[in-house]
N, C-alpha and C. Protein backbone atom coordinates (compact mmCIF):
# COMPACT_ATOMS: atom_id res chain seq x y z
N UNK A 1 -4.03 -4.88 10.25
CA UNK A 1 -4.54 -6.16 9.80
C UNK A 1 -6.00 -6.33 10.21
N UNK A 2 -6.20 -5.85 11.75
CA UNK A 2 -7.78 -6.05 12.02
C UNK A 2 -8.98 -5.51 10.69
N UNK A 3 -8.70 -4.31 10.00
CA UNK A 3 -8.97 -3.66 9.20
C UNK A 3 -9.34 -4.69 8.04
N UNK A 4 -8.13 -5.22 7.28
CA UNK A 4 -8.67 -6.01 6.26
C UNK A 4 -9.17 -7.13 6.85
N UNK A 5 -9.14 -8.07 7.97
CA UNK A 5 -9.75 -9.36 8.48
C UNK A 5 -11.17 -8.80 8.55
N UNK A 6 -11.74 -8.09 8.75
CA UNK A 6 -13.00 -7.67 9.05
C UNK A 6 -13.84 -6.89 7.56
N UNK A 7 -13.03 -6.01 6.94
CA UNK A 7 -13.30 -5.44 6.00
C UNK A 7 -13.52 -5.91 4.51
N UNK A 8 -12.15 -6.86 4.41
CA UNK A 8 -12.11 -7.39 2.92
C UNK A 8 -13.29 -7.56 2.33
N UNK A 9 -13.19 -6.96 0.73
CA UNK A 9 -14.32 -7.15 0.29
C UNK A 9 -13.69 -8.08 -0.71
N UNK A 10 -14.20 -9.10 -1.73
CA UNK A 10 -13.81 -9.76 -2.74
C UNK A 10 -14.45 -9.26 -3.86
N UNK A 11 -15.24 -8.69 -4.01
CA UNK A 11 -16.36 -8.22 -5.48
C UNK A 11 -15.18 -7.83 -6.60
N UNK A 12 -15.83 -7.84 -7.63
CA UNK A 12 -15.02 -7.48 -8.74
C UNK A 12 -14.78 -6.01 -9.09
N UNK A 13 -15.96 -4.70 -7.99
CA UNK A 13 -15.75 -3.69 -8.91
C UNK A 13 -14.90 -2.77 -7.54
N UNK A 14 -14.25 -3.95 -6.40
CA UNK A 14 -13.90 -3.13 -5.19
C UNK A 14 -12.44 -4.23 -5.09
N UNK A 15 -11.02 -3.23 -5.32
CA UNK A 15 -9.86 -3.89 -5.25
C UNK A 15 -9.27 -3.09 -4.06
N UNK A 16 -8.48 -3.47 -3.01
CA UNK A 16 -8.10 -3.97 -2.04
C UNK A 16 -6.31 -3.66 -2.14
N UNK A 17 -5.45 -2.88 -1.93
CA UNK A 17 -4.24 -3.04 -2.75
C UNK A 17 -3.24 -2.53 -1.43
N UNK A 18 -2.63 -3.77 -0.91
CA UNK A 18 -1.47 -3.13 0.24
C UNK A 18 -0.21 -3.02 0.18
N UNK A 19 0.75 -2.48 0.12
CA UNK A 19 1.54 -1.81 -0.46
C UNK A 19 2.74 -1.63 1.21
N UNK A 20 3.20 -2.27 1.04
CA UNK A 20 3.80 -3.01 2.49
C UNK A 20 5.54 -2.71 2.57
N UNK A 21 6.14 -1.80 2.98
CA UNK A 21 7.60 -1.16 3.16
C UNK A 21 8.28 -1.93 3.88
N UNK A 22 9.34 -2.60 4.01
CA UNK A 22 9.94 -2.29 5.03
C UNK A 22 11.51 -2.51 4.96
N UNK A 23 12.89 -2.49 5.85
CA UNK A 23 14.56 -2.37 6.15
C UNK A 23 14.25 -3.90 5.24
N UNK A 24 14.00 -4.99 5.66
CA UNK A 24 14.30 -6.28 5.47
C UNK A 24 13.12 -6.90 5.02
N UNK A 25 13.34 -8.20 4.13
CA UNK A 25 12.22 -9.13 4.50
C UNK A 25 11.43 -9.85 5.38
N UNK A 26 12.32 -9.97 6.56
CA UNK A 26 12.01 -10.39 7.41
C UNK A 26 11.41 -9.50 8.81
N UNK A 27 11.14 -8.64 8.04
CA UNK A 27 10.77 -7.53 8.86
C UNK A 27 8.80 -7.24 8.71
N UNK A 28 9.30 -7.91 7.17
CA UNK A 28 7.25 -8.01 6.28
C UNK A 28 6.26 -8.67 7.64
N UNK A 29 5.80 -7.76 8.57
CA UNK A 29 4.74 -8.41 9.09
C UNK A 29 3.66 -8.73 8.39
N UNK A 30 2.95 -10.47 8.91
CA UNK A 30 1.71 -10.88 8.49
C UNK A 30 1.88 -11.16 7.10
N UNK A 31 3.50 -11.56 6.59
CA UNK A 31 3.78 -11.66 5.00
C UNK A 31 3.28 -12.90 4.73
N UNK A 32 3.08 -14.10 5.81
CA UNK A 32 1.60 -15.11 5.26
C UNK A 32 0.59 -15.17 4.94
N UNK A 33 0.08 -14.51 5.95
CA UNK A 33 -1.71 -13.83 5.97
C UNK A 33 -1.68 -12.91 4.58
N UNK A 34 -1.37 -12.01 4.57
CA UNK A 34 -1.59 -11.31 3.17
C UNK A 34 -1.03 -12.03 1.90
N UNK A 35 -0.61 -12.72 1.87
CA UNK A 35 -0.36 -13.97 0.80
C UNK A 35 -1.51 -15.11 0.36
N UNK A 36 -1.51 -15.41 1.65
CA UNK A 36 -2.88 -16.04 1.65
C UNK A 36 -4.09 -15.73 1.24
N UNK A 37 -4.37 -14.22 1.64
CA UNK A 37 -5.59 -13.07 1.42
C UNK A 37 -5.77 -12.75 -0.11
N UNK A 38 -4.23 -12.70 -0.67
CA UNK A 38 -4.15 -12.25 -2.21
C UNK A 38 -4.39 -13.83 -3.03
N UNK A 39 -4.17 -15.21 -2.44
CA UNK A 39 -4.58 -16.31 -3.18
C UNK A 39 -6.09 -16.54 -2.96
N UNK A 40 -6.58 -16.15 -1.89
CA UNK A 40 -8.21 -16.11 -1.87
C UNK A 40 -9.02 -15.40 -2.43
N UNK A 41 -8.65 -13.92 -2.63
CA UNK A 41 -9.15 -13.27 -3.09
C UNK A 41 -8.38 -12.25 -4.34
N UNK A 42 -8.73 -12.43 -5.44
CA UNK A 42 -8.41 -12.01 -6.15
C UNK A 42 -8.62 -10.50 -6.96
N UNK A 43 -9.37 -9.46 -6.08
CA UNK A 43 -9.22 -8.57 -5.89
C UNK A 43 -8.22 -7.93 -5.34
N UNK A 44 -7.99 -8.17 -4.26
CA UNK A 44 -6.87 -8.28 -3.01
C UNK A 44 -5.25 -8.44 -3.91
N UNK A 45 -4.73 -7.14 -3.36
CA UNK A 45 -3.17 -6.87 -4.42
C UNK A 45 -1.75 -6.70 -2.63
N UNK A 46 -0.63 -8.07 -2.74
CA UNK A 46 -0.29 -7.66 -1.79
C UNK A 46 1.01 -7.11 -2.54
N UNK A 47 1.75 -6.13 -2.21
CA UNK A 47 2.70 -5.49 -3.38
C UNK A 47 3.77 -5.59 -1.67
N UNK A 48 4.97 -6.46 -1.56
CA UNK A 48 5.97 -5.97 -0.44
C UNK A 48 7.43 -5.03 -0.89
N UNK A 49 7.69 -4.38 -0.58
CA UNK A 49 9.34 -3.61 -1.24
C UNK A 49 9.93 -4.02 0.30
N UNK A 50 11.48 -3.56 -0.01
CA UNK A 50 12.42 -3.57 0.96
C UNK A 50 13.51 -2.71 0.72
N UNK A 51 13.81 -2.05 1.75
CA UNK A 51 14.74 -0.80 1.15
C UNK A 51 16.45 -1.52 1.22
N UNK A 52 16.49 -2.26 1.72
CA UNK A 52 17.93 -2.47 2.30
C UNK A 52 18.17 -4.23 1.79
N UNK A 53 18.26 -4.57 0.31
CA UNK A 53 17.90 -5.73 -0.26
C UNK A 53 19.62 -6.50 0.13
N UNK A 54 20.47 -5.64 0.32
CA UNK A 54 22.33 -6.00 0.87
C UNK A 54 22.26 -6.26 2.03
N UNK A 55 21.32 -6.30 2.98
CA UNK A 55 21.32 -7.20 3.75
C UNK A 55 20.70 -8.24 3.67
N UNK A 56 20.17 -8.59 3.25
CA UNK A 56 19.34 -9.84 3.38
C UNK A 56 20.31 -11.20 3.69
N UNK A 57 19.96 -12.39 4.11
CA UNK A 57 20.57 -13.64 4.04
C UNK A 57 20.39 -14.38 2.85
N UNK A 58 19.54 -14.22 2.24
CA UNK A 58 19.59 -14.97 0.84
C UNK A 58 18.86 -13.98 0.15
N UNK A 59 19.16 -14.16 -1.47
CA UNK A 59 19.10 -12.70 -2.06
C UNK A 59 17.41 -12.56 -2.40
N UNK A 60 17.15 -10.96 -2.41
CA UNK A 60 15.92 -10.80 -2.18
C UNK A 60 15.65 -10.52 -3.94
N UNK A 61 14.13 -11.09 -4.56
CA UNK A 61 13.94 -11.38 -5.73
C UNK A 61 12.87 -10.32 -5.88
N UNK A 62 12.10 -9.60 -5.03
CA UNK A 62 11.12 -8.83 -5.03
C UNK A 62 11.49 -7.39 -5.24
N UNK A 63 10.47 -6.03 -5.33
CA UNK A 63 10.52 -5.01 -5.15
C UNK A 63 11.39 -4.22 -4.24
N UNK A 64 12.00 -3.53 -4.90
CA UNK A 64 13.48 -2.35 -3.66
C UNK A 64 12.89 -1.19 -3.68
N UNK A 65 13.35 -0.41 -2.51
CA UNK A 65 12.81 1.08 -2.54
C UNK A 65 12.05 1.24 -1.25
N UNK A 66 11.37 2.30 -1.51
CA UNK A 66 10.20 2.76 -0.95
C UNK A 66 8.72 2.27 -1.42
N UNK A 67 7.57 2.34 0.04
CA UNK A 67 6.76 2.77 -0.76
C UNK A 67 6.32 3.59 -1.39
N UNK A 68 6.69 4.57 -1.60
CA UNK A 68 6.39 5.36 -2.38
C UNK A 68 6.76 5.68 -4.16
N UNK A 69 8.13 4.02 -4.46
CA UNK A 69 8.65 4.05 -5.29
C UNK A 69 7.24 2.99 -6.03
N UNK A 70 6.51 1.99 -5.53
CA UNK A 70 5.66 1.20 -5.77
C UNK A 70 4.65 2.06 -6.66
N UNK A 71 4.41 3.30 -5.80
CA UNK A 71 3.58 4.21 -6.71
C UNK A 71 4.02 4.66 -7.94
N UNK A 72 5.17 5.04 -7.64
CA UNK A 72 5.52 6.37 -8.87
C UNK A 72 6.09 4.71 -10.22
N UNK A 73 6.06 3.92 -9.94
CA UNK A 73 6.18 2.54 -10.69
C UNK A 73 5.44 1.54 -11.80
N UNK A 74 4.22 2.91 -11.10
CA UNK A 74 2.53 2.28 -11.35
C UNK A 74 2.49 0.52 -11.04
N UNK A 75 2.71 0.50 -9.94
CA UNK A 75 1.84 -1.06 -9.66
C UNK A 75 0.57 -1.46 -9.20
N UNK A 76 0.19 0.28 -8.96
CA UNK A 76 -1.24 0.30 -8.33
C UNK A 76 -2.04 -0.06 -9.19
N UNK A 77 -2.01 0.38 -10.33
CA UNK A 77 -2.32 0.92 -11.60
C UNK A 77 -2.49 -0.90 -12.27
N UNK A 78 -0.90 -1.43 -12.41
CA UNK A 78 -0.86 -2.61 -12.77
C UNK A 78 -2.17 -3.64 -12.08
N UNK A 79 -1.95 -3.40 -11.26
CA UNK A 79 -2.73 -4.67 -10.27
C UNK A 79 -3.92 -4.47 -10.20
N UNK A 80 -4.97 -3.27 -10.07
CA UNK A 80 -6.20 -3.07 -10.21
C UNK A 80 -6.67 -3.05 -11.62
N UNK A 81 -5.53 -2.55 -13.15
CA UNK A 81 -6.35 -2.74 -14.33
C UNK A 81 -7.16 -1.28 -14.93
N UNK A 82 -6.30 0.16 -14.13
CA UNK A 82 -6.76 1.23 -14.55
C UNK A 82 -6.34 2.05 -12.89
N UNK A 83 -6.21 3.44 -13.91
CA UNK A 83 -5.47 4.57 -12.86
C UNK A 83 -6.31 4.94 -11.73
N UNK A 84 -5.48 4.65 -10.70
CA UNK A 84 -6.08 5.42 -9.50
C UNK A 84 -6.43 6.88 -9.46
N UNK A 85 -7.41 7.51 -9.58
CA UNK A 85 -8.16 8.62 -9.46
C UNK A 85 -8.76 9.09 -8.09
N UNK A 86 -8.71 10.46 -7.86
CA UNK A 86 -9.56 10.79 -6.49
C UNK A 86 -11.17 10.49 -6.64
N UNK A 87 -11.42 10.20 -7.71
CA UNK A 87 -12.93 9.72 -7.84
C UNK A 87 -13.10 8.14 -7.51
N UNK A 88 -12.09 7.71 -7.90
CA UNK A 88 -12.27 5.52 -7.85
C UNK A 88 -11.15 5.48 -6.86
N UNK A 89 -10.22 6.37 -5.91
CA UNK A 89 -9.40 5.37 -4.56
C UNK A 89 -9.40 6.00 -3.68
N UNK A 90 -9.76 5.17 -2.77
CA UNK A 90 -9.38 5.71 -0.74
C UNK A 90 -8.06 5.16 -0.81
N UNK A 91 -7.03 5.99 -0.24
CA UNK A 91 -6.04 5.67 0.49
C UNK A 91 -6.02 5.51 1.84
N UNK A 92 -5.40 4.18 2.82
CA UNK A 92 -5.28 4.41 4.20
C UNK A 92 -3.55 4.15 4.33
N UNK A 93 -3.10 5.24 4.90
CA UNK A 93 -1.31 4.76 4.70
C UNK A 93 -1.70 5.13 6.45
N UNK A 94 -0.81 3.66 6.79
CA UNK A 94 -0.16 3.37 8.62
C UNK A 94 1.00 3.24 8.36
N UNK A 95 2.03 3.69 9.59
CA UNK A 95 3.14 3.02 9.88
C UNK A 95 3.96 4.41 9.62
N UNK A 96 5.42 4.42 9.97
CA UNK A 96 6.39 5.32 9.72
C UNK A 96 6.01 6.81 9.33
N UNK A 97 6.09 7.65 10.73
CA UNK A 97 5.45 9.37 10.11
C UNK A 97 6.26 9.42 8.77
N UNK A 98 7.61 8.91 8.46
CA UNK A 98 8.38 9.47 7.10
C UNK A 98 7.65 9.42 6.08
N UNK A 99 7.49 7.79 5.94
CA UNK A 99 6.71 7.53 5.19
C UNK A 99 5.42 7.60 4.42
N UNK A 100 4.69 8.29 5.39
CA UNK A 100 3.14 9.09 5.44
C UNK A 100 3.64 10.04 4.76
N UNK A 101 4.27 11.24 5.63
CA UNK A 101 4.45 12.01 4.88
C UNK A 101 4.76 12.23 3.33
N UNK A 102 5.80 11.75 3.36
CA UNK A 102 6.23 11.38 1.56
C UNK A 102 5.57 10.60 0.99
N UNK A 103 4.55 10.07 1.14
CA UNK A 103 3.40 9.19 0.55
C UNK A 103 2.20 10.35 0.01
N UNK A 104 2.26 11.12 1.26
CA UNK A 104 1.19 11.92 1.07
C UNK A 104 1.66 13.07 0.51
N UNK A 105 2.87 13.51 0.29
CA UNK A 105 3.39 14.56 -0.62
C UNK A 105 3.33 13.97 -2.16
N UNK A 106 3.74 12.88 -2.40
CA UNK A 106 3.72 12.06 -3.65
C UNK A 106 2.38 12.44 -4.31
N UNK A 107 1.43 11.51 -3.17
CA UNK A 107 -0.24 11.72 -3.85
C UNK A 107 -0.71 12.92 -4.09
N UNK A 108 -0.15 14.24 -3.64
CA UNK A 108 -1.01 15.16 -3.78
C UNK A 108 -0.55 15.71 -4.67
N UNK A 109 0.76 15.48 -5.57
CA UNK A 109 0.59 15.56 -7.15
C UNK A 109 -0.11 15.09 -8.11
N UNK A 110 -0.63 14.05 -7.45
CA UNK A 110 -1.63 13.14 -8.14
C UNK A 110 -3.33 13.76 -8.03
N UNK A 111 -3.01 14.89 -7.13
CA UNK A 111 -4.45 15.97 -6.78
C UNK A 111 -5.70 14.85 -5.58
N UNK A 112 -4.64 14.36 -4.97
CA UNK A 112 -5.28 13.36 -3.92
C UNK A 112 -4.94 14.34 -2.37
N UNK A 113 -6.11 14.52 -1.60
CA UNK A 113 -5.73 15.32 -0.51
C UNK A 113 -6.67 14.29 0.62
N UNK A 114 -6.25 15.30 2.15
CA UNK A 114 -6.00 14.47 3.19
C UNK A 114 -7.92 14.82 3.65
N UNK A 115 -8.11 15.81 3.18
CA UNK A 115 -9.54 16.30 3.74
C UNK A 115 -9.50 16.83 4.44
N UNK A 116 -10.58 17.61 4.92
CA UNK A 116 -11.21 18.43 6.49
C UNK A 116 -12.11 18.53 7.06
N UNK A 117 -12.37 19.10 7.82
CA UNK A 117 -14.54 19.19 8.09
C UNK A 117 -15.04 19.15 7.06
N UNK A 118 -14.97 20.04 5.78
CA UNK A 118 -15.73 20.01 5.04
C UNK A 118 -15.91 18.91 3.66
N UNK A 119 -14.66 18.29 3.44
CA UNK A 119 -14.29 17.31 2.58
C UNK A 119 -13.77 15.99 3.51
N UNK A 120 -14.19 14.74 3.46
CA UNK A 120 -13.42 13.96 3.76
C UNK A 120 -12.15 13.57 3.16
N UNK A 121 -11.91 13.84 2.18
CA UNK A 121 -10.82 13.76 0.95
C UNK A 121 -10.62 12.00 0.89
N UNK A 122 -9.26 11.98 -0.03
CA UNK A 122 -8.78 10.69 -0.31
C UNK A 122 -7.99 9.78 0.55
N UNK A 123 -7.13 10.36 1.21
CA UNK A 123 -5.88 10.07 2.28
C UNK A 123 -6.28 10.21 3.69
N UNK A 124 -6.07 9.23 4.34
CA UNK A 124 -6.59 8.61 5.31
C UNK A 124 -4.77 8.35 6.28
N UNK A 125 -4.37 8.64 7.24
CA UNK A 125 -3.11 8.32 7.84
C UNK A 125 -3.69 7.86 9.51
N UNK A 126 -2.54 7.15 9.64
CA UNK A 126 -2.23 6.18 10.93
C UNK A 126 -1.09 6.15 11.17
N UNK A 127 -0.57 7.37 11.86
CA UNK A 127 1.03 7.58 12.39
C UNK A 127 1.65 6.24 14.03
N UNK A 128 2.57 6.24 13.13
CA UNK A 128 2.59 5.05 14.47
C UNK A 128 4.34 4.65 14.27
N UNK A 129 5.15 3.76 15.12
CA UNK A 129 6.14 3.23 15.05
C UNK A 129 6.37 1.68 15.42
């Protein structure tokens, strides 16, 4: 979150798109703040899924799956208004090594890579629990 509080840009030719996993709804950290962020700024895309929608306490009306199902769904695509390319997107994926991983196996059919010394590439990770 420090990331977009500091970073957000609003311009029209720079979209912003977070793409937010998690067991439950109630699990969506900061699911105000990025609500808020996406009514202020309209660049700004907050996309939440939930893998486990049979638990919930009251029934969940949003996105199921993975993130990684968000992609292969094209909502990236939907919400910015044209295909994500290694020329027009940085990816930063945090949270769950699983999830990185298979995020980052996904994208690199998409010919999106992680970089090295010599390339910074597209994919950017933040392993964490």
């Amino acid at each position: 979150m420090s990331v977009l509080r500091s970073e957000l840009e609003c311009r029209l030719d720079h979209h912003t798109v977070v793409l937010l996993g998690a067991r439950h709804s109630w699990d969506l950290g900061y699911r105000g703040e990025l609500i808020a962020m996406q009514r202020f700024c309209r660049t700004f895309h907050y996309a939440p899924i939930i893998s486990r929608p049979d638990e919930e306490h009251v029934p969940w009306a949003g996105q199921t799956g993975y993130v990684q199902d968000l992609w292969d769904r094209g909502l990236v695509a939907e919400a910015i208004g044209y295909d994500p390319t290694t020329d027009n997107t940085q990816i930063l994926l945090c949270g769950n090594p699983g999830m990185i991983e298979g995020m980052i196996t996904r994208l690199e059919k998409d010919g999106f890579g992680e970089g090295d010394a010599g390339s910074p590439g597209q994919i950017h990770a933040e392993k964490f629990w």
